[in-house]
C-alpha atoms as a PDB file:
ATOM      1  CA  UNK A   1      76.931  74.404 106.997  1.00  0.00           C
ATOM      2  CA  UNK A   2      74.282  73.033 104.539  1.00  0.00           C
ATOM      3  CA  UNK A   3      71.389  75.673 103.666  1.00  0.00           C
ATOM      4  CA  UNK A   4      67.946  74.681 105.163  1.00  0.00           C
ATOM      5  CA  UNK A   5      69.999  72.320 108.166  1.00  0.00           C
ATOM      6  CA  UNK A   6      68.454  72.213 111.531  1.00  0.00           C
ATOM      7  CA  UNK A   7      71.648  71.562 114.103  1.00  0.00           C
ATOM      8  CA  UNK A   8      72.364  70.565 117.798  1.00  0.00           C
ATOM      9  CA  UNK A   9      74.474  72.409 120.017  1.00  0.00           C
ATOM     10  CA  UNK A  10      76.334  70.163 122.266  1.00  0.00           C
ATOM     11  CA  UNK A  11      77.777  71.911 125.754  1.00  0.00           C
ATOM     12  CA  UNK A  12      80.037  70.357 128.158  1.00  0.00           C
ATOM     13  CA  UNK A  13      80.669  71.812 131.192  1.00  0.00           C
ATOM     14  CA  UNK A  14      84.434  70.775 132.416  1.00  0.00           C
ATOM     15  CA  UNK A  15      87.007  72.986 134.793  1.00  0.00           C
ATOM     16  CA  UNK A  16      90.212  74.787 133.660  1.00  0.00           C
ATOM     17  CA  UNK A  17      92.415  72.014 135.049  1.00  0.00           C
ATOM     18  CA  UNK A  18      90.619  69.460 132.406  1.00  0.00           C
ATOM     19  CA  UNK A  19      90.042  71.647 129.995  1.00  0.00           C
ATOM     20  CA  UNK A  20      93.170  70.673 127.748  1.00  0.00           C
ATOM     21  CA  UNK A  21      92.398  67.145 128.768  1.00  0.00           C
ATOM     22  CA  UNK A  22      88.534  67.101 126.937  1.00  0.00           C
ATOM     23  CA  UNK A  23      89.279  69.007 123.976  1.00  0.00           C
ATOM     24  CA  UNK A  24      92.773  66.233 123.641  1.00  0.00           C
ATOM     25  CA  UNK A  25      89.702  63.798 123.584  1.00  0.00           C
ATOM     26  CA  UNK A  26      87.079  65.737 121.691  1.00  0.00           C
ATOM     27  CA  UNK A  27      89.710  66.114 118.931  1.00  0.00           C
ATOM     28  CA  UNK A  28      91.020  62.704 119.267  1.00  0.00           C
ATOM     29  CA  UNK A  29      87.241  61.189 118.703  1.00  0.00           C
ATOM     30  CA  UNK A  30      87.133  63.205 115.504  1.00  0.00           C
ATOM     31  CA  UNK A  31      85.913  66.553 116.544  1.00  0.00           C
ATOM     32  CA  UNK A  32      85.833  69.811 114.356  1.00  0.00           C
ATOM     33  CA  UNK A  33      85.193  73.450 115.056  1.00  0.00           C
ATOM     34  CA  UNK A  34      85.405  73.717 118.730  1.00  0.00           C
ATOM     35  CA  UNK A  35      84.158  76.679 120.705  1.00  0.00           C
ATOM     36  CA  UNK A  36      85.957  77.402 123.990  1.00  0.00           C
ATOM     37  CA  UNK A  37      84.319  79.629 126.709  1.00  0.00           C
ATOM     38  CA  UNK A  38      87.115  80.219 129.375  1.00  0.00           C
ATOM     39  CA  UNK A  39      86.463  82.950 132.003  1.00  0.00           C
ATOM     40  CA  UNK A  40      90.365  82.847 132.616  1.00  0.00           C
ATOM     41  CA  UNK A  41      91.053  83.269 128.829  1.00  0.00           C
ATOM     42  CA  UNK A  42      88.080  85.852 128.706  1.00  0.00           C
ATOM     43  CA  UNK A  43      89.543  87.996 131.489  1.00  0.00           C
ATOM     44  CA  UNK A  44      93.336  87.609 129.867  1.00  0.00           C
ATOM     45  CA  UNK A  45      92.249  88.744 126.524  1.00  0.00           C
ATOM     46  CA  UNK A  46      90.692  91.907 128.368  1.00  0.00           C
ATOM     47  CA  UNK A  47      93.780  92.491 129.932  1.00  0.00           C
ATOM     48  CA  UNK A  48      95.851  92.133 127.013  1.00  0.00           C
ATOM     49  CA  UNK A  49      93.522  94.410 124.955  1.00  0.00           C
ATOM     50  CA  UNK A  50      92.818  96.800 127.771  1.00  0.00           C
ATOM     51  CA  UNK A  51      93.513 100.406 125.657  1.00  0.00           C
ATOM     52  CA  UNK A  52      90.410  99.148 123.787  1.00  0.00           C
ATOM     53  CA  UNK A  53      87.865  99.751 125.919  1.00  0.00           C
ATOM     54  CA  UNK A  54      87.685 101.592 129.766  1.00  0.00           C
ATOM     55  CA  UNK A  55      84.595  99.540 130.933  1.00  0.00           C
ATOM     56  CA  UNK A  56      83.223  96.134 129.962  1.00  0.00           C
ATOM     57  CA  UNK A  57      79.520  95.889 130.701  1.00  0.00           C
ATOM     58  CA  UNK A  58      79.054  93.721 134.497  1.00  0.00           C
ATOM     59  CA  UNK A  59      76.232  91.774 132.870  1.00  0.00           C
ATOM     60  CA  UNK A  60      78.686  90.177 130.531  1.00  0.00           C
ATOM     61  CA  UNK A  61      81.255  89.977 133.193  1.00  0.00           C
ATOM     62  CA  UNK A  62      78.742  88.031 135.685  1.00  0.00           C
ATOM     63  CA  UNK A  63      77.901  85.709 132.590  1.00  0.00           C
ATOM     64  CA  UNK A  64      81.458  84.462 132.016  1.00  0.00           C
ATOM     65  CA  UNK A  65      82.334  84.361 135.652  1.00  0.00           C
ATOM     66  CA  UNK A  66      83.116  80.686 136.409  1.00  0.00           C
ATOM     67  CA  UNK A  67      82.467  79.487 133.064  1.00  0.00           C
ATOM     68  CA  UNK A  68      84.642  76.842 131.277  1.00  0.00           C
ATOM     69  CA  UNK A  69      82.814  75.022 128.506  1.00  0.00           C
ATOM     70  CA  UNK A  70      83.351  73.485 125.397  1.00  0.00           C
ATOM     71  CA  UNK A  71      80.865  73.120 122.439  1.00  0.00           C
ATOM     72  CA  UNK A  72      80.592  71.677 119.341  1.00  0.00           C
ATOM     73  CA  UNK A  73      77.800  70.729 117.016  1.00  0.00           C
ATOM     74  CA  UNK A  74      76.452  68.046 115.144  1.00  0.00           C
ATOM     75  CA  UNK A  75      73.370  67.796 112.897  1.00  0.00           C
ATOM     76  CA  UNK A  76      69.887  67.081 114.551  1.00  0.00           C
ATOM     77  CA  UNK A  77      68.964  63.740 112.430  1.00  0.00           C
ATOM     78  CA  UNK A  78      69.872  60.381 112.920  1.00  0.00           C
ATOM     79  CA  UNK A  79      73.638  60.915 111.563  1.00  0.00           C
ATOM     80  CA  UNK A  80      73.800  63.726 113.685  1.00  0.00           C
ATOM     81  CA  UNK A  81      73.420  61.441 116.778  1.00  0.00           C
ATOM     82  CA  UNK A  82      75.463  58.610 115.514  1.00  0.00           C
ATOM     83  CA  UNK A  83      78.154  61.584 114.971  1.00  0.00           C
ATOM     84  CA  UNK A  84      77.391  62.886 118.556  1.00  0.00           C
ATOM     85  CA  UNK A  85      77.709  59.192 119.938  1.00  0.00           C
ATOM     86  CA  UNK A  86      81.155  58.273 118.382  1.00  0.00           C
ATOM     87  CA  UNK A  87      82.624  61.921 119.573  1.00  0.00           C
ATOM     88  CA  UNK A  88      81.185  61.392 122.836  1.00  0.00           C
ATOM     89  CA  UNK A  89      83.098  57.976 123.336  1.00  0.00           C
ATOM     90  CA  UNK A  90      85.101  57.617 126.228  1.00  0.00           C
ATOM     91  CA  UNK A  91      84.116  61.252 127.969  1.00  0.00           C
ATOM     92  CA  UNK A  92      81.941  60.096 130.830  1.00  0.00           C
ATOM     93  CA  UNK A  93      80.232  64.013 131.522  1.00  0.00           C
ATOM     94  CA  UNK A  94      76.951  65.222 131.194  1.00  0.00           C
ATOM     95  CA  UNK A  95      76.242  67.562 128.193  1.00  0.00           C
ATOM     96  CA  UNK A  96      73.771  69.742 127.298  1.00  0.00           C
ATOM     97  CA  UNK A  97      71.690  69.889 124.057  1.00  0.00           C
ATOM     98  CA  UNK A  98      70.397  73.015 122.218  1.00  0.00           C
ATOM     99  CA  UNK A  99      68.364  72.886 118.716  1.00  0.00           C
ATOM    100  CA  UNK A 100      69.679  75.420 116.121  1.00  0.00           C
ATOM    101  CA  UNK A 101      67.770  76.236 112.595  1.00  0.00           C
ATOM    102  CA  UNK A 102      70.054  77.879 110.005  1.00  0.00           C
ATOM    103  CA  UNK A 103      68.948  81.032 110.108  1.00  0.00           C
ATOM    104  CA  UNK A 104      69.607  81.291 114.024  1.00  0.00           C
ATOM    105  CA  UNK A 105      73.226  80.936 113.246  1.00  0.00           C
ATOM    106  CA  UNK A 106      73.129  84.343 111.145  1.00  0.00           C
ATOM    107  CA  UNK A 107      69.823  86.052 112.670  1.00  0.00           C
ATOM    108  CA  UNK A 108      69.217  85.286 115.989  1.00  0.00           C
ATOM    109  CA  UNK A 109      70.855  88.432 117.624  1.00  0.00           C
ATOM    110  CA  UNK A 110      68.458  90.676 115.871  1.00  0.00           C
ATOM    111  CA  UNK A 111      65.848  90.476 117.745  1.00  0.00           C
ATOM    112  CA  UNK A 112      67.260  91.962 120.770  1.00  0.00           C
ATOM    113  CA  UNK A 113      67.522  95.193 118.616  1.00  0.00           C
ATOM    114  CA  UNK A 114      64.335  97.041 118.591  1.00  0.00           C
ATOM    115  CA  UNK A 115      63.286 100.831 117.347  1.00  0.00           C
ATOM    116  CA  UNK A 116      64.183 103.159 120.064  1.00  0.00           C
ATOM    117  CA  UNK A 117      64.200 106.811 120.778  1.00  0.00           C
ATOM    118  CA  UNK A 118      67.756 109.233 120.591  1.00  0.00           C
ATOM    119  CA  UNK A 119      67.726 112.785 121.737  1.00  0.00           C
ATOM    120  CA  UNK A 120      65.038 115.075 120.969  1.00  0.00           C
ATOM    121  CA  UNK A 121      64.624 114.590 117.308  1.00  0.00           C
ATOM    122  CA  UNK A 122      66.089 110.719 116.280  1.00  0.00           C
ATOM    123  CA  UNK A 123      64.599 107.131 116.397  1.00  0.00           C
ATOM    124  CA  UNK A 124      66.991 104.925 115.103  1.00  0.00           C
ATOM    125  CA  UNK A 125      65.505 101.948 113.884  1.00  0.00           C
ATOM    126  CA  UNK A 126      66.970  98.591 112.690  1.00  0.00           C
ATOM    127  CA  UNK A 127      66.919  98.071 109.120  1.00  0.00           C
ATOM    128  CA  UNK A 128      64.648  94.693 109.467  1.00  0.00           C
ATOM    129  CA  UNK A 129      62.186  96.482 111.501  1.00  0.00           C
ATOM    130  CA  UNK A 130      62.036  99.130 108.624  1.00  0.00           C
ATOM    131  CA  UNK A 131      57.938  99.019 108.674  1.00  0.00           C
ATOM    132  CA  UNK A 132      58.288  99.925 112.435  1.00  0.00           C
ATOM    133  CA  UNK A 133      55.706 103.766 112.916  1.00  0.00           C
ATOM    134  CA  UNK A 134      57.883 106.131 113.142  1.00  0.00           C
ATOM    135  CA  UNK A 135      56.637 108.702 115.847  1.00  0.00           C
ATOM    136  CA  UNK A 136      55.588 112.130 114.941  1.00  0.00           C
ATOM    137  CA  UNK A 137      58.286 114.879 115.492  1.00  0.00           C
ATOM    138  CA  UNK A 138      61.258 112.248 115.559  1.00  0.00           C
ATOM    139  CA  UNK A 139      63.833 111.665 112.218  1.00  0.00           C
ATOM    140  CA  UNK A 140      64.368 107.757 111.554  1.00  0.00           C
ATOM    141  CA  UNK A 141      67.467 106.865 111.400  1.00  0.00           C
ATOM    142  CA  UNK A 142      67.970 103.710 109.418  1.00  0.00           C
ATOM    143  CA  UNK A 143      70.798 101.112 110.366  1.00  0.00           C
ATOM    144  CA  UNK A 144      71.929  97.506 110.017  1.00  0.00           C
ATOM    145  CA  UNK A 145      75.287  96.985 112.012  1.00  0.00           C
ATOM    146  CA  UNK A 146      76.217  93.672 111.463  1.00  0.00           C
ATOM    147  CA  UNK A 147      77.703  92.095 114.407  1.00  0.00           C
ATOM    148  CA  UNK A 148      80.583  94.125 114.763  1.00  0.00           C
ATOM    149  CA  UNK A 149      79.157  97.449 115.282  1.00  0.00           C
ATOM    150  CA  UNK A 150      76.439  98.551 117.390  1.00  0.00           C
ATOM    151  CA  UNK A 151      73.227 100.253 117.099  1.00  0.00           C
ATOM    152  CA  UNK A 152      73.058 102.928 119.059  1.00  0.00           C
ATOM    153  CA  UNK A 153      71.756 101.810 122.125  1.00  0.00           C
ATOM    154  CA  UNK A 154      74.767 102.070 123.965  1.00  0.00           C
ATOM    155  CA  UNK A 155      74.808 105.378 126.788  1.00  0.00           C
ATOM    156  CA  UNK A 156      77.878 106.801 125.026  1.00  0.00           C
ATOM    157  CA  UNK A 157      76.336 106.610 121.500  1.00  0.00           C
ATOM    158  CA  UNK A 158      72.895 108.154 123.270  1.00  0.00           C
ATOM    159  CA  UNK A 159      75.468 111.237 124.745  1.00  0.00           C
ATOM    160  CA  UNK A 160      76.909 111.544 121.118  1.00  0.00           C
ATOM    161  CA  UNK A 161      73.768 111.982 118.812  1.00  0.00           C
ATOM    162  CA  UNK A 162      72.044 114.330 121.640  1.00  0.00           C
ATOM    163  CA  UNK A 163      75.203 116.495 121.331  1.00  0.00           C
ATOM    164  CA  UNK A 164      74.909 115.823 117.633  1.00  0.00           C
ATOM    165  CA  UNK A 165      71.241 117.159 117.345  1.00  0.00           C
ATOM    166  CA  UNK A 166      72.745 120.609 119.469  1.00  0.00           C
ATOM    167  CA  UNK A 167      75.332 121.547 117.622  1.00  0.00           C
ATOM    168  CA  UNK A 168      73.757 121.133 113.466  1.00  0.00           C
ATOM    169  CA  UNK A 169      73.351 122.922 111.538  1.00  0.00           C
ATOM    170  CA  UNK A 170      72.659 123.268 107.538  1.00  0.00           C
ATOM    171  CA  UNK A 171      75.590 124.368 105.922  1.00  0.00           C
ATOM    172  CA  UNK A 172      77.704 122.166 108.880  1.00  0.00           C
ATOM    173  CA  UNK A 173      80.862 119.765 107.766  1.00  0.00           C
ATOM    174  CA  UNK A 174      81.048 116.943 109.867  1.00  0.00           C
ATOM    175  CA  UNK A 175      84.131 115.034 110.865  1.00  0.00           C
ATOM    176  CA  UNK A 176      83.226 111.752 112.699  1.00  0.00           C
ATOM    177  CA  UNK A 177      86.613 109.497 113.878  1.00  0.00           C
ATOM    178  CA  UNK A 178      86.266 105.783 115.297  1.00  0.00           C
ATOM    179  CA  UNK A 179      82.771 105.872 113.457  1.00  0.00           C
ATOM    180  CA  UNK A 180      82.241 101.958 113.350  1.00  0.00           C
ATOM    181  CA  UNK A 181      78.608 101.704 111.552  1.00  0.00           C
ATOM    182  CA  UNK A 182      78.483 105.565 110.390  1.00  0.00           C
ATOM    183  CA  UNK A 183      75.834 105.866 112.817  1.00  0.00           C
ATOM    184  CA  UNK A 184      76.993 109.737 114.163  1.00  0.00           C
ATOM    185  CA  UNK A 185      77.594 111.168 110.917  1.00  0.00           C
ATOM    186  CA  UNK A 186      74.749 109.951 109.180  1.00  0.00           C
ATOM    187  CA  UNK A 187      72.549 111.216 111.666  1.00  0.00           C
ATOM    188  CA  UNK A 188      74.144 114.630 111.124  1.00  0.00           C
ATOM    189  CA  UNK A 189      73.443 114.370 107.296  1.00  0.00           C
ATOM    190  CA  UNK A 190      69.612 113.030 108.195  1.00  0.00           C
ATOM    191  CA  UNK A 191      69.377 116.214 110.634  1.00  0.00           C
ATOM    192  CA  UNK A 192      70.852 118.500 107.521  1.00  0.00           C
ATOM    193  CA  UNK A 193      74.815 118.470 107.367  1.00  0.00           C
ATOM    194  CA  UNK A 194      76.073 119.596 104.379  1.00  0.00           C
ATOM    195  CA  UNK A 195      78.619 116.787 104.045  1.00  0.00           C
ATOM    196  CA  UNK A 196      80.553 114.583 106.316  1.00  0.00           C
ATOM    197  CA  UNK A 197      84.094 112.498 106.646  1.00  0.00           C
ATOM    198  CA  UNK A 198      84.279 109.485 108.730  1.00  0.00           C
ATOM    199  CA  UNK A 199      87.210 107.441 109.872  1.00  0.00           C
ATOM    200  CA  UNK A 200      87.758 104.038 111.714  1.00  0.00           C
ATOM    201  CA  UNK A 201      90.730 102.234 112.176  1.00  0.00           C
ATOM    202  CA  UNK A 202      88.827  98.626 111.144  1.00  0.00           C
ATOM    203  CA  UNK A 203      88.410  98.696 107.377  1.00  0.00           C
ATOM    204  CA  UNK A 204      85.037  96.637 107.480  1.00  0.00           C
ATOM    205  CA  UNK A 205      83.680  99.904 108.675  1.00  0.00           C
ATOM    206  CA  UNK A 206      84.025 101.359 105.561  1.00  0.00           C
ATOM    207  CA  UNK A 207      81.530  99.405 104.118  1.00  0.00           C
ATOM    208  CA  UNK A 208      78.722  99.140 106.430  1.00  0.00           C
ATOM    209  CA  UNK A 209      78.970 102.775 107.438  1.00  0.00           C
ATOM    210  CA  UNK A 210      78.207 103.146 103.104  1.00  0.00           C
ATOM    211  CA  UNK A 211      75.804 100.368 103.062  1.00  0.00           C
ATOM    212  CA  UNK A 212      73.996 102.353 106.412  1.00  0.00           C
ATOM    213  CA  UNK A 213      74.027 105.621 104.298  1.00  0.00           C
ATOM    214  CA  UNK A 214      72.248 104.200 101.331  1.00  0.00           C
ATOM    215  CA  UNK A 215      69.743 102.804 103.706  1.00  0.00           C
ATOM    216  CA  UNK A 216      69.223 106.904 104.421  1.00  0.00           C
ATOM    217  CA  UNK A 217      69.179 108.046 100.705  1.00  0.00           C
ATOM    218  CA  UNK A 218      72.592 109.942 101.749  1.00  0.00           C
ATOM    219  CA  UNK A 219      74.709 109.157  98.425  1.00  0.00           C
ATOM    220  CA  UNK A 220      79.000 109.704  98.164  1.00  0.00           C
ATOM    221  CA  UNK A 221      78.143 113.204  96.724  1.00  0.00           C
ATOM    222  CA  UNK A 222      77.810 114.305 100.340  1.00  0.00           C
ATOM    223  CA  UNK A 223      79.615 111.278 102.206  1.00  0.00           C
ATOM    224  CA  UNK A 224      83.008 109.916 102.293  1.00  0.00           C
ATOM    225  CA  UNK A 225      84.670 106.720 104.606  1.00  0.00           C
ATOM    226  CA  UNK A 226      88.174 105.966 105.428  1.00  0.00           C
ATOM    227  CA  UNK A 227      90.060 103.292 107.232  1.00  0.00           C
ATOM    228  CA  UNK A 228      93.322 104.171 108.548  1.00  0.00           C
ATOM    229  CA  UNK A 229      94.811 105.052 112.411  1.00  0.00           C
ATOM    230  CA  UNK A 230      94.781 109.056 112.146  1.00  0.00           C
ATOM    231  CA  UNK A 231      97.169 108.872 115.274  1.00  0.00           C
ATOM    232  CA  UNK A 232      99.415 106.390 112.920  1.00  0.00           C
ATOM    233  CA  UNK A 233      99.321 107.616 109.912  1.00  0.00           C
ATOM    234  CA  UNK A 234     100.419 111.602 109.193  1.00  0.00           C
ATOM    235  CA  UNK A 235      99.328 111.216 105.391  1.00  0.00           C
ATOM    236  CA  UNK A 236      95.912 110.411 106.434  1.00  0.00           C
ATOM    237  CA  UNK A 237      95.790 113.487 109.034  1.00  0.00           C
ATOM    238  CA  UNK A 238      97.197 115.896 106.396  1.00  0.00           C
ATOM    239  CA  UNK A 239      94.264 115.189 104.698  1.00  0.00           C
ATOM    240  CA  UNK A 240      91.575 115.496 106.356  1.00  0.00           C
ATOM    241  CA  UNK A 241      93.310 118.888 107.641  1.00  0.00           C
ATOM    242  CA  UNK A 242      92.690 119.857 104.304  1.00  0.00           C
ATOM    243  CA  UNK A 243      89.640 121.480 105.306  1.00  0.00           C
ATOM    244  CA  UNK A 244      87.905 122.739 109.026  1.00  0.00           C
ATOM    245  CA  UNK A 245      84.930 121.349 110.033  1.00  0.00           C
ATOM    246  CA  UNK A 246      82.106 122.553 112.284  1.00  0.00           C
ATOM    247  CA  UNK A 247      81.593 119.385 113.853  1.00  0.00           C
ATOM    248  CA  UNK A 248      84.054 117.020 114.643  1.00  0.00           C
ATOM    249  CA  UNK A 249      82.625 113.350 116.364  1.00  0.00           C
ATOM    250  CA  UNK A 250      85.042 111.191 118.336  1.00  0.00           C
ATOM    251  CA  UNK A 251      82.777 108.025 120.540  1.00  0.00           C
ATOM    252  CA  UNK A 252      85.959 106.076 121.134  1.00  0.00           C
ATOM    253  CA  UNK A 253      87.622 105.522 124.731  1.00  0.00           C
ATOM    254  CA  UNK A 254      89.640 108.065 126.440  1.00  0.00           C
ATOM    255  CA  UNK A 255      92.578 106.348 126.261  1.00  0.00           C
ATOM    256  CA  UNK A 256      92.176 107.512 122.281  1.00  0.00           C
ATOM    257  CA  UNK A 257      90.687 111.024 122.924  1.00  0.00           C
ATOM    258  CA  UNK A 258      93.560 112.218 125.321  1.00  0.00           C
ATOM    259  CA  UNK A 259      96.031 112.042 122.674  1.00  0.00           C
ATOM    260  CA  UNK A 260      93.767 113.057 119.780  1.00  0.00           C
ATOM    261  CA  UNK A 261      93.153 116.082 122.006  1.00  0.00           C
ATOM    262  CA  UNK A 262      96.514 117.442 120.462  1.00  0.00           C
ATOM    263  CA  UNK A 263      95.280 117.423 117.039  1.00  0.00           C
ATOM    264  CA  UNK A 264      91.658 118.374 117.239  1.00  0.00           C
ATOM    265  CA  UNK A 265      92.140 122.011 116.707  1.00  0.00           C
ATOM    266  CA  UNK A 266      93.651 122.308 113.996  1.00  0.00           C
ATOM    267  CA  UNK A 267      90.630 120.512 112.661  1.00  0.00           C
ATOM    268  CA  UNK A 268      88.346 122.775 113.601  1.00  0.00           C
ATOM    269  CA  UNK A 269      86.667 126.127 112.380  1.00  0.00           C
ATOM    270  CA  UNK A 270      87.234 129.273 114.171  1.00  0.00           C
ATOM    271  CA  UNK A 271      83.621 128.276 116.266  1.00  0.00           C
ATOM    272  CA  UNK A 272      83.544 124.680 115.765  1.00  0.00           C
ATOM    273  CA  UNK A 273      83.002 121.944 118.032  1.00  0.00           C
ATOM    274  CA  UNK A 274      84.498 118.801 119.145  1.00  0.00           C
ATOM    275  CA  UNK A 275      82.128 116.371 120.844  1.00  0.00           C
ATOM    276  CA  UNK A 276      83.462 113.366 122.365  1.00  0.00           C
ATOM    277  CA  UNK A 277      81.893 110.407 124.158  1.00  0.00           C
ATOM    278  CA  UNK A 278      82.773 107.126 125.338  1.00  0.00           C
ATOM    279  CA  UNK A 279      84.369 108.210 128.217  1.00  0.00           C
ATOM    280  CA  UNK A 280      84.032 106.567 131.454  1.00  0.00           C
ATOM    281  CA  UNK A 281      83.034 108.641 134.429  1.00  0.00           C
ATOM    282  CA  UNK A 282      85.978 108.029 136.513  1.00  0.00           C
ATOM    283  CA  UNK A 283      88.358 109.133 133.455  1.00  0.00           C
ATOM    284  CA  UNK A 284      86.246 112.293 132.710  1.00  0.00           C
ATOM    285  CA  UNK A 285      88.691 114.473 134.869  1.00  0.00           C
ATOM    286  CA  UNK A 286      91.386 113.273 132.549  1.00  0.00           C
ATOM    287  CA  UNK A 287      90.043 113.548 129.635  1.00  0.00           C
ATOM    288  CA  UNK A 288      88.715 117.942 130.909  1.00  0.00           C
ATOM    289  CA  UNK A 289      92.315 118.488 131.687  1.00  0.00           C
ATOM    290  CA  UNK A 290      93.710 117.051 128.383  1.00  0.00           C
ATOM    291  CA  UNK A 291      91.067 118.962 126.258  1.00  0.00           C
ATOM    292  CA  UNK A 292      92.270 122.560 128.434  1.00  0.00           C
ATOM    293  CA  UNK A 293      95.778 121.584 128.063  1.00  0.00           C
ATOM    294  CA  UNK A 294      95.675 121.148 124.305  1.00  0.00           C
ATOM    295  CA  UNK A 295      94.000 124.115 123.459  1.00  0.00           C
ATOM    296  CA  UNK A 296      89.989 123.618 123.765  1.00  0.00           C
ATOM    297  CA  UNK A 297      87.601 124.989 126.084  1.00  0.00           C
ATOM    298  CA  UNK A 298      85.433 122.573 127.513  1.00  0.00           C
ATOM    299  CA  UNK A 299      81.697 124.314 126.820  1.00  0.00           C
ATOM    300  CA  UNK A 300      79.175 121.348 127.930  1.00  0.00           C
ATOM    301  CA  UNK A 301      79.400 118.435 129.330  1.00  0.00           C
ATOM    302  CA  UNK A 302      76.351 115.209 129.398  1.00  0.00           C
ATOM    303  CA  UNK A 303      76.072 111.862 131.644  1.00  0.00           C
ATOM    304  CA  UNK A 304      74.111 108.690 131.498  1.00  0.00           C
ATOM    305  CA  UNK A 305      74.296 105.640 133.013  1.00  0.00           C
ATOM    306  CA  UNK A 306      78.194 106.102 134.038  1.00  0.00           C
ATOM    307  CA  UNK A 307      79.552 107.551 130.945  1.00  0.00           C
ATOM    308  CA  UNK A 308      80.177 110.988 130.180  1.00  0.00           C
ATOM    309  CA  UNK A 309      80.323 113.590 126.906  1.00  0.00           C
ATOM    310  CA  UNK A 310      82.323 116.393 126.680  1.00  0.00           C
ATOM    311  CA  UNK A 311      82.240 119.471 123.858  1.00  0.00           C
ATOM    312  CA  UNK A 312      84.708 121.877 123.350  1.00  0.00           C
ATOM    313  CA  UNK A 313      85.721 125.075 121.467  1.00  0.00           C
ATOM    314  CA  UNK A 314      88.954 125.822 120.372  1.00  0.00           C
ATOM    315  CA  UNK A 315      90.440 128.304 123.230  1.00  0.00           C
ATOM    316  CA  UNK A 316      90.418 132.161 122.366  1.00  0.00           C
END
């Protein structure tokens, strides 16, 4: 896309028995980069995908339900229209317009991310609203995301860093697994962890969870990232059971937890703690009995908003 461009959106609402049928024309009439919005295609790739996730948000459900559109776009100038014209040829339905500058392309989604309050002690705040006031008593928490991780607004993430804040302490070692943007570990180091690990399985985590820490002032002397499955791959688990740690951070799903349940001890100190989120409500039962069966004692347990965190001790 040229720099500086201002672009229209084009929208066409059609039905999943003419779907195949438009975008045949749409490509025929010279059409590039379409986007498809399918509520049947949304709900199969759910399905498909399901051990990712044990809830998807209703809002974003009711938004998709019925939905079958195709868009494309086109600049907003005089060639834009002749372009829009000559694509549109021979497709007698109504579309919808929508003016685009450049930087909405890139941008736009950050300004439903605001400052906002965590536990007791943290207010995480989004790195482009780094002048935000930071309230008196609370640690800022600095973070830019990207669009593939989020920003801590979510009611697992909330459960996670509110068990964080309980359980630190100064001379703590922090594990954090599935840590997408770094955002549970590095609030341990901002609340005074000694060092911290942290793990996903998606290797673009690795950098923004760094680029996140900088934003801190937390350097690699005290922080170290990883990509790899630890369920996968038994070099990677050997070692990181290389040493215990005090604190060991899992927000994933429970379809992840359950079996990581097995291993967790051995990561642990003699008194350490595994805290783990993400879990929702109607799995927490699961998830208690997994935790007992594999050798932790569950010693707390937090809920908001449907979700659930657990923490646990190794068992005497």
């Amino acid at each position: 896309m040229p720099e500086d461009s201002n672009w229209l959106e084009i929208s066409i609402d059609t039905t999943q028995d003419r779907l195949d049928v438009l975008t045949a024309q749409l490509t025929g009439n010279g059409v590039t980069g379409l986007v498809i919005e399918d509520e049947a295609d949304f709900r199969r790739f759910l399905e498909e995908n399901r051990a990712c996730w044990d809830y998807v948000d209703d809002a974003l459900l009711a938004r998709m339900q019925g939905v079958c559109r195709v868009k494309f776009y086109v600049t907003d100038d005089a060639d834009g229209q002749g372009q829009l014209a000559q694509w549109m040829a021979g497709i007698d339905l109504p579309y919808a317009t929508c003016r685009l500058a450049e930087n909405d392309w890139a941008h736009s989604w950050q300004k439903y991310y605001k400052p906002l309050p965590a536990g007791e002690s943290l207010y995480i705040v989004p790195e482009w609203e780094r002048s935000a006031e930071i309230p008196a008593g609370r640690t800022p928490l600095y973070l830019n995301p990207g669009l593939t991780f989020g920003t801590g607004g979510h009611a697992s993430t909330q459960l996670c860093l509110a068990g964080v804040e309980r359980y630190i302490s100064p001379d703590c070692h922090v594990l954090d697994l599935g840590c997408g943007s770094g955002i549970l570990s590095i609030a341990a180091l901002a609340l005074g962890a000694a060092s911290a690990v942290a793990v996903d399985i998606d290797p673009k985590a690795v950098g923004v969870a760094y680029e996140n820490a900088a934003l801190n002032g937390i350097n690699e002397n005290h922080y170290t990232v990883r990509s790899g499955n630890i369920l996968a791959d038994a070099t990677l688990m050997e070692s990181l059971c290389g040493r215990q740690y005090e604190l060991v951070l899992a927000n994933i799903v429970a379809d992840v937890i359950i079996p990581l349940s097995r291993e967790v001890a051995r990561l642990l100190t003699p008194q350490g703690v595994f805290l783990c989120s993400g879990i929702i409500d109607s799995r927490a039962a699961e998830v208690s009995a997994a935790l007992r069966q594999n050798g932790l004692t569950v010693v707390d347990r937090w809920e908001h908003n449907g979700w659930v965190a657990f923490s646990a001790r190794r068992s005497e």
